[in-house]
Structures are given as structure tokens and as C-alpha cells.
N, C-alpha and C. Protein backbone atom coordinates (compact mmCIF):
# COMPACT_ATOMS: atom_id res chain seq x y z
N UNK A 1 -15.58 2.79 -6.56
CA UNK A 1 -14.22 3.24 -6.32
C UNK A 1 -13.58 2.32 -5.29
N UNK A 2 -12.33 1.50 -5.36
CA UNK A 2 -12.26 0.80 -4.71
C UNK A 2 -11.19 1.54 -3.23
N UNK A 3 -11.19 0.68 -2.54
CA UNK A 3 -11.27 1.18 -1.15
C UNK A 3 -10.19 0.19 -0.13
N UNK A 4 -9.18 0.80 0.40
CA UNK A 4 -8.87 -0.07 1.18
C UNK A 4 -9.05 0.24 2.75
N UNK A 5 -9.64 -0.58 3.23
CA UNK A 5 -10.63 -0.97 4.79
C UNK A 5 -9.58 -2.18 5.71
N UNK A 6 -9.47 -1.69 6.96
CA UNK A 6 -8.85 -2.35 8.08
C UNK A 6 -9.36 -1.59 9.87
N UNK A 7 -10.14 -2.51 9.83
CA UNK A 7 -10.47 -2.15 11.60
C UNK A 7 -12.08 -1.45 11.39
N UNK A 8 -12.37 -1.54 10.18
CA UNK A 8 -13.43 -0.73 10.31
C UNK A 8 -13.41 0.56 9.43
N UNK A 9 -11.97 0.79 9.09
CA UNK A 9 -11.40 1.98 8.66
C UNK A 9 -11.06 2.33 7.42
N UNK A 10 -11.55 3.49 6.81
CA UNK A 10 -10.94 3.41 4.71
C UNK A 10 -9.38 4.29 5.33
N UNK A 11 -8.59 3.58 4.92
CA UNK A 11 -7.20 3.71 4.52
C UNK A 11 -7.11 4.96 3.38
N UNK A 12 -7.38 4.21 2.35
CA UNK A 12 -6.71 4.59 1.15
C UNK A 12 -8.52 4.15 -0.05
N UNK A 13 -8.92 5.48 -0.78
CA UNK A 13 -9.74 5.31 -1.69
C UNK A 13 -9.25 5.93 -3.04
N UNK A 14 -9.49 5.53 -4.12
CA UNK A 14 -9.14 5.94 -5.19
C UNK A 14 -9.65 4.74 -6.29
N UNK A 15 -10.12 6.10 -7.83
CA UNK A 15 -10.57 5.41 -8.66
C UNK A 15 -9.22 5.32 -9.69
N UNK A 16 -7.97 5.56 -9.30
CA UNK A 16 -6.70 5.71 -10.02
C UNK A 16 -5.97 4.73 -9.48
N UNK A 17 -6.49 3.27 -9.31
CA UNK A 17 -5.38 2.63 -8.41
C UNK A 17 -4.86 1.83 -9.72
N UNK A 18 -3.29 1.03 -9.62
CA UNK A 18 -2.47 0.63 -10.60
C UNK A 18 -2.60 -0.92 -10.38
N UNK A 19 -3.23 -1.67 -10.72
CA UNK A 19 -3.24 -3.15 -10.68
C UNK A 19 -2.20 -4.17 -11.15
N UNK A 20 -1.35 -4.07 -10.33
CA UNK A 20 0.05 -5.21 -10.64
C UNK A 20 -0.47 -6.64 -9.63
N UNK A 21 -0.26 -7.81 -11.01
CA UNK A 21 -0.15 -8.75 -10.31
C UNK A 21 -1.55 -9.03 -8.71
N UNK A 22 -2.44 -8.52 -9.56
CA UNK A 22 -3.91 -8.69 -8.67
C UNK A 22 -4.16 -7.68 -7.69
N UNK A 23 -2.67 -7.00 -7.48
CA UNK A 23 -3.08 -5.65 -6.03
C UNK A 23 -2.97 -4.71 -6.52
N UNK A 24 -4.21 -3.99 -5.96
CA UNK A 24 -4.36 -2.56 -5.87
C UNK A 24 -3.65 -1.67 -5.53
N UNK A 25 -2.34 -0.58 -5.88
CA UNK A 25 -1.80 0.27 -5.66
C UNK A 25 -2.35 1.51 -5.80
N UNK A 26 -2.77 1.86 -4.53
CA UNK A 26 -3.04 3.77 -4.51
C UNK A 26 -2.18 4.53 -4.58
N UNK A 27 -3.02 5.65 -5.40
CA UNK A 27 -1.87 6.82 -5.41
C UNK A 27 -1.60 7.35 -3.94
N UNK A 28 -0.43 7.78 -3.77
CA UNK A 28 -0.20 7.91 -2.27
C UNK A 28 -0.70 9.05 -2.20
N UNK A 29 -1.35 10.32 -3.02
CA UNK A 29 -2.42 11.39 -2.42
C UNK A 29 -4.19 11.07 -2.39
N UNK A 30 -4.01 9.33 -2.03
CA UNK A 30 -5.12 8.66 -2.17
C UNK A 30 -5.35 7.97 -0.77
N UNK A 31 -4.03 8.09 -0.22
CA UNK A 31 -3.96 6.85 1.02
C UNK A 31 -4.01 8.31 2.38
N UNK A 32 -4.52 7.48 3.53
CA UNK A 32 -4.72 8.83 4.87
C UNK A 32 -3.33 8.09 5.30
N UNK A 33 -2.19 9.29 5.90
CA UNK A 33 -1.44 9.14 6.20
C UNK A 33 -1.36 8.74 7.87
N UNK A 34 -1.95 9.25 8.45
CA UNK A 34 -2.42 9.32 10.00
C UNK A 34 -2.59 7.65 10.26
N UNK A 35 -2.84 6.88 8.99
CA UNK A 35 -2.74 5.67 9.71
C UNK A 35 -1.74 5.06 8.95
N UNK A 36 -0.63 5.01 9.00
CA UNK A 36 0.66 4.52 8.43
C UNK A 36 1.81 4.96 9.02
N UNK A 37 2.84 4.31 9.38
CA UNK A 37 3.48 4.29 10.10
C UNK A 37 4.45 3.48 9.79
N UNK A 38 6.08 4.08 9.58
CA UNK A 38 7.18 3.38 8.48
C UNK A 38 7.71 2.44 9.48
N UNK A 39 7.71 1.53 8.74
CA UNK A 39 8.46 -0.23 9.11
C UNK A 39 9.91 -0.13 8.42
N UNK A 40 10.95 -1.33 9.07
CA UNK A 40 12.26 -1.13 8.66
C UNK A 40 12.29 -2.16 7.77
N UNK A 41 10.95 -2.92 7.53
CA UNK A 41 11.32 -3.73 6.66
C UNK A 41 11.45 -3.55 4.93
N UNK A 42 11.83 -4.21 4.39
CA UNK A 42 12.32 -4.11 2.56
C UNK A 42 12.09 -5.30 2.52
N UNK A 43 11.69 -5.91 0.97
CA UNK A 43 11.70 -7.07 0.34
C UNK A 43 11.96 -6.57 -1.17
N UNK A 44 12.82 -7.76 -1.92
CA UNK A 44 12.95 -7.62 -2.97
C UNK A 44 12.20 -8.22 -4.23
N UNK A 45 11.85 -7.59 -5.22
CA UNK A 45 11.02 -7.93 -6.15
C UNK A 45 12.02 -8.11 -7.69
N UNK A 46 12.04 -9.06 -8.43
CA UNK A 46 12.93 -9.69 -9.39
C UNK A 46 12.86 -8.25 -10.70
N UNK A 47 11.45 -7.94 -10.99
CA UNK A 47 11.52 -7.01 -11.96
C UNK A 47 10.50 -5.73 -11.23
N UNK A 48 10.00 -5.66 -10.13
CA UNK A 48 9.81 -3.92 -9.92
C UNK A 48 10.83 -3.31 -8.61
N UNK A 49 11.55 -4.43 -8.00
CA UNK A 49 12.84 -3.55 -7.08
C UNK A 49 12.54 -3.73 -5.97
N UNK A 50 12.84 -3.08 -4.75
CA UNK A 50 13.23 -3.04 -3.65
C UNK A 50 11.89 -2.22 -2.84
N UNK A 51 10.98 -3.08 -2.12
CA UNK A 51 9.63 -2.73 -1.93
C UNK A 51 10.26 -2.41 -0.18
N UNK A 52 9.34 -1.04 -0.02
CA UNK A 52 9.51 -0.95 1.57
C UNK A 52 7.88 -1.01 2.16
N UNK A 53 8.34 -1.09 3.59
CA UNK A 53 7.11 -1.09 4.37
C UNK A 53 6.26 -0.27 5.05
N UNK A 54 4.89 -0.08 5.58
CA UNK A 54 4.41 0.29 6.36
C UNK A 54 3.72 -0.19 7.57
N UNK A 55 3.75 0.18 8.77
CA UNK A 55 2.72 -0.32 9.79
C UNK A 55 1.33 0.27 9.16
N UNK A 56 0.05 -0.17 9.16
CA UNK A 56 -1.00 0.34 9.66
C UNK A 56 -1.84 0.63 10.93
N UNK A 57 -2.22 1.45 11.13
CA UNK A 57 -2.32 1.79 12.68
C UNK A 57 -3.70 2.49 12.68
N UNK A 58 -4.74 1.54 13.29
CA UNK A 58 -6.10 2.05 13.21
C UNK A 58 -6.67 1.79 14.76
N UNK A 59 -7.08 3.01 15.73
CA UNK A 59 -7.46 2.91 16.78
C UNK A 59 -6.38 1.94 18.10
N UNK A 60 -5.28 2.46 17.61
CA UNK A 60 -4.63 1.91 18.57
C UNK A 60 -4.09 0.31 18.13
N UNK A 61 -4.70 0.06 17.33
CA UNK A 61 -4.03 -1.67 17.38
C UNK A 61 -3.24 -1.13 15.54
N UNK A 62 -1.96 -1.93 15.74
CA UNK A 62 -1.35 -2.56 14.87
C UNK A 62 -0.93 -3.57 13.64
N UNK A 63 -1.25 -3.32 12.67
CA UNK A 63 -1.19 -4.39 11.43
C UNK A 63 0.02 -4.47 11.02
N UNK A 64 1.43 -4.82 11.61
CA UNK A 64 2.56 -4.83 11.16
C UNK A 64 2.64 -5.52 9.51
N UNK A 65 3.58 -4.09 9.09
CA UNK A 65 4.33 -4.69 7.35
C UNK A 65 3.06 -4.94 6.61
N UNK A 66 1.60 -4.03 7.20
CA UNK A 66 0.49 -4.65 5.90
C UNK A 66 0.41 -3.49 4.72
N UNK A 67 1.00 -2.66 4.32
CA UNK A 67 1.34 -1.59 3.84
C UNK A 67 2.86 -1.78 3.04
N UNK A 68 2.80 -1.58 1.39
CA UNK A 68 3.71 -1.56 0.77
C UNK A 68 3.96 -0.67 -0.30
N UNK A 69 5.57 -0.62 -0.76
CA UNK A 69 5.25 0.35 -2.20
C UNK A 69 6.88 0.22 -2.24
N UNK A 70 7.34 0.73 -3.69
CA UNK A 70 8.42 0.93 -4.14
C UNK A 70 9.12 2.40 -3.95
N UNK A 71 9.37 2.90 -3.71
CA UNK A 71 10.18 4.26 -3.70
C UNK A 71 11.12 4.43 -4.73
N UNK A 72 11.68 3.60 -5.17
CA UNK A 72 12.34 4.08 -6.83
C UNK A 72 12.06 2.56 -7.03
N UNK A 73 10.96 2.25 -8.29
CA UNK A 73 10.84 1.00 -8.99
C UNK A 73 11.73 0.87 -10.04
N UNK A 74 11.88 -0.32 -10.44
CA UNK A 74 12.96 -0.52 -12.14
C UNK A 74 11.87 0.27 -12.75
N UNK A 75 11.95 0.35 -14.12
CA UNK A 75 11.67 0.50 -15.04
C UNK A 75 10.42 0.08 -15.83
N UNK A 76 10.24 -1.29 -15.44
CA UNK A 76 9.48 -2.28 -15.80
C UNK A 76 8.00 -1.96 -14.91
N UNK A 77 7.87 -1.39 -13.72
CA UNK A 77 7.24 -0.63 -12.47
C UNK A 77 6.95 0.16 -12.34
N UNK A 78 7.22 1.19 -13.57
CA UNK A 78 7.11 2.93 -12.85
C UNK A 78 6.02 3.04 -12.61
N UNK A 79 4.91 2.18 -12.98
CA UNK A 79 3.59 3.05 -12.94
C UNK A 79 2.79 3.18 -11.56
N UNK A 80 3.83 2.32 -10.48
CA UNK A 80 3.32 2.30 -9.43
C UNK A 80 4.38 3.33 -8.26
N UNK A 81 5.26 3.77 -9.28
CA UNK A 81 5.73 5.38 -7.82
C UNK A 81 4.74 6.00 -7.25
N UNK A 82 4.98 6.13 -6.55
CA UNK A 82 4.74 6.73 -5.67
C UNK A 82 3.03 6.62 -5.47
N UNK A 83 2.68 5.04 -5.42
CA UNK A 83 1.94 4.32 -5.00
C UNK A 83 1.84 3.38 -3.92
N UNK A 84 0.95 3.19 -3.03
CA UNK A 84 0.93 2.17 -1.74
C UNK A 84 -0.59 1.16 -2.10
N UNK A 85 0.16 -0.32 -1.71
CA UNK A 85 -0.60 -1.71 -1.92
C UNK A 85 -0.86 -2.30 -0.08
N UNK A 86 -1.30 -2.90 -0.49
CA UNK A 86 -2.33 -3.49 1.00
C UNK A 86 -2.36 -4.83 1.32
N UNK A 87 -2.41 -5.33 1.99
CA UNK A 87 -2.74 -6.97 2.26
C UNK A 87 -2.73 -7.20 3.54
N UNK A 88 -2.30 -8.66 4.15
CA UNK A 88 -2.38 -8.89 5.44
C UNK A 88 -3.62 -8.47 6.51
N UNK A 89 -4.83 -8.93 5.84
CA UNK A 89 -6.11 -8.35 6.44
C UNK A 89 -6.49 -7.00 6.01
N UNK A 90 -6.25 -6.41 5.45
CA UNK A 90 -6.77 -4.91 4.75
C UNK A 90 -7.94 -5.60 3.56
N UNK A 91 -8.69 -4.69 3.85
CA UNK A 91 -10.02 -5.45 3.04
C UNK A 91 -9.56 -4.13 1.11
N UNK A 92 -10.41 -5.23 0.71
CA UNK A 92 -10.15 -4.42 -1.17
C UNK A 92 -11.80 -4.15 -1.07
N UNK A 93 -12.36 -3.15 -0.95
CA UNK A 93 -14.08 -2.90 -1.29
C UNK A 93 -14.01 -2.07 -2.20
N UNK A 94 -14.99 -2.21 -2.93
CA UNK A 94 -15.27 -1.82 -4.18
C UNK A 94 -16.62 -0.94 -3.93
């Protein structure tokens, strides 16, 4: 079941994650909320939309913007609502 790990820490586990473009998207009743923490940042994506951010926050230290997801995707995307993706040092374990 793959697993996302930062600091030592599982984030987010699930055997339901949505694989766009090589990353793992958890279902967000897959991800621990206690370590996430909303960023003001947005980036735009050409065909799944307007991606927002999260801090991750494990034992006190900070992984700024390593936490992502769409909140209303196009069309072309749905399968990742109300799903959260990982990077910026967040480990993918399997």
C-alpha cells in the first residue's frame, strides 16, 4: 500500500491512490490532517486546473508548498477531487 513519509512520518496511506503523470494522489480520507497546513499558494495546470497548496508540518519543522491537489479539476481530472499529491522530499513507500 503505498505511503507517503516525511520526517519519519506516514502522511497519507492508501491502496486507492490516482496516478496522474507519475504522482500519487490520495484520497483525502487517506491523508492525516494534523499534518497539513493551507498555503496561499495556487499554480496552474493546462488540462487539470488550478492546483492549491499545503504546508506539511511534522514535529515542528516545515515542508513549505510540499502538499497539493485540485479543489474543482476540469473535466479531463476529476478523478483526482478531492485528492492530495506529495513531493518536495515526501518519500512514495510502497
Amino acid at each position: 500500500m503505498p505511503k507517503a513519509v516525511w520526517n519519519g512520518t506516514t502522511i497519507a496511506h492508501s491502496d486507492r491512490t490516482q496516478v496522474v503523470e507519475g504522482n500519487h494522489y490520495f484520497p483525502a480520507d487517506a491523508v492525516d490532517p494534523r499534518y497539513l497546513s493551507a498555503s496561499d499558494t495556487q499554480s496552474v495546470c493546462g488540462w487539470k486546473g488550478t492546483a492549491s497548496y499545503y504546508h506539511v508540518v511534522v514535529d515542528g519543522q516545515t515542508n513549505p508548498d510540499a502538499a497539493w491537489y485540485y479543489p474543482d479539476p476540469k473535466p479531463e481530472a476529476a478523478a483526482i477531487k478531492d485528492h492530495v499529491a506529495f513531493w518536495k522530499g515526501v518519500e512514495l513507500v510502497n
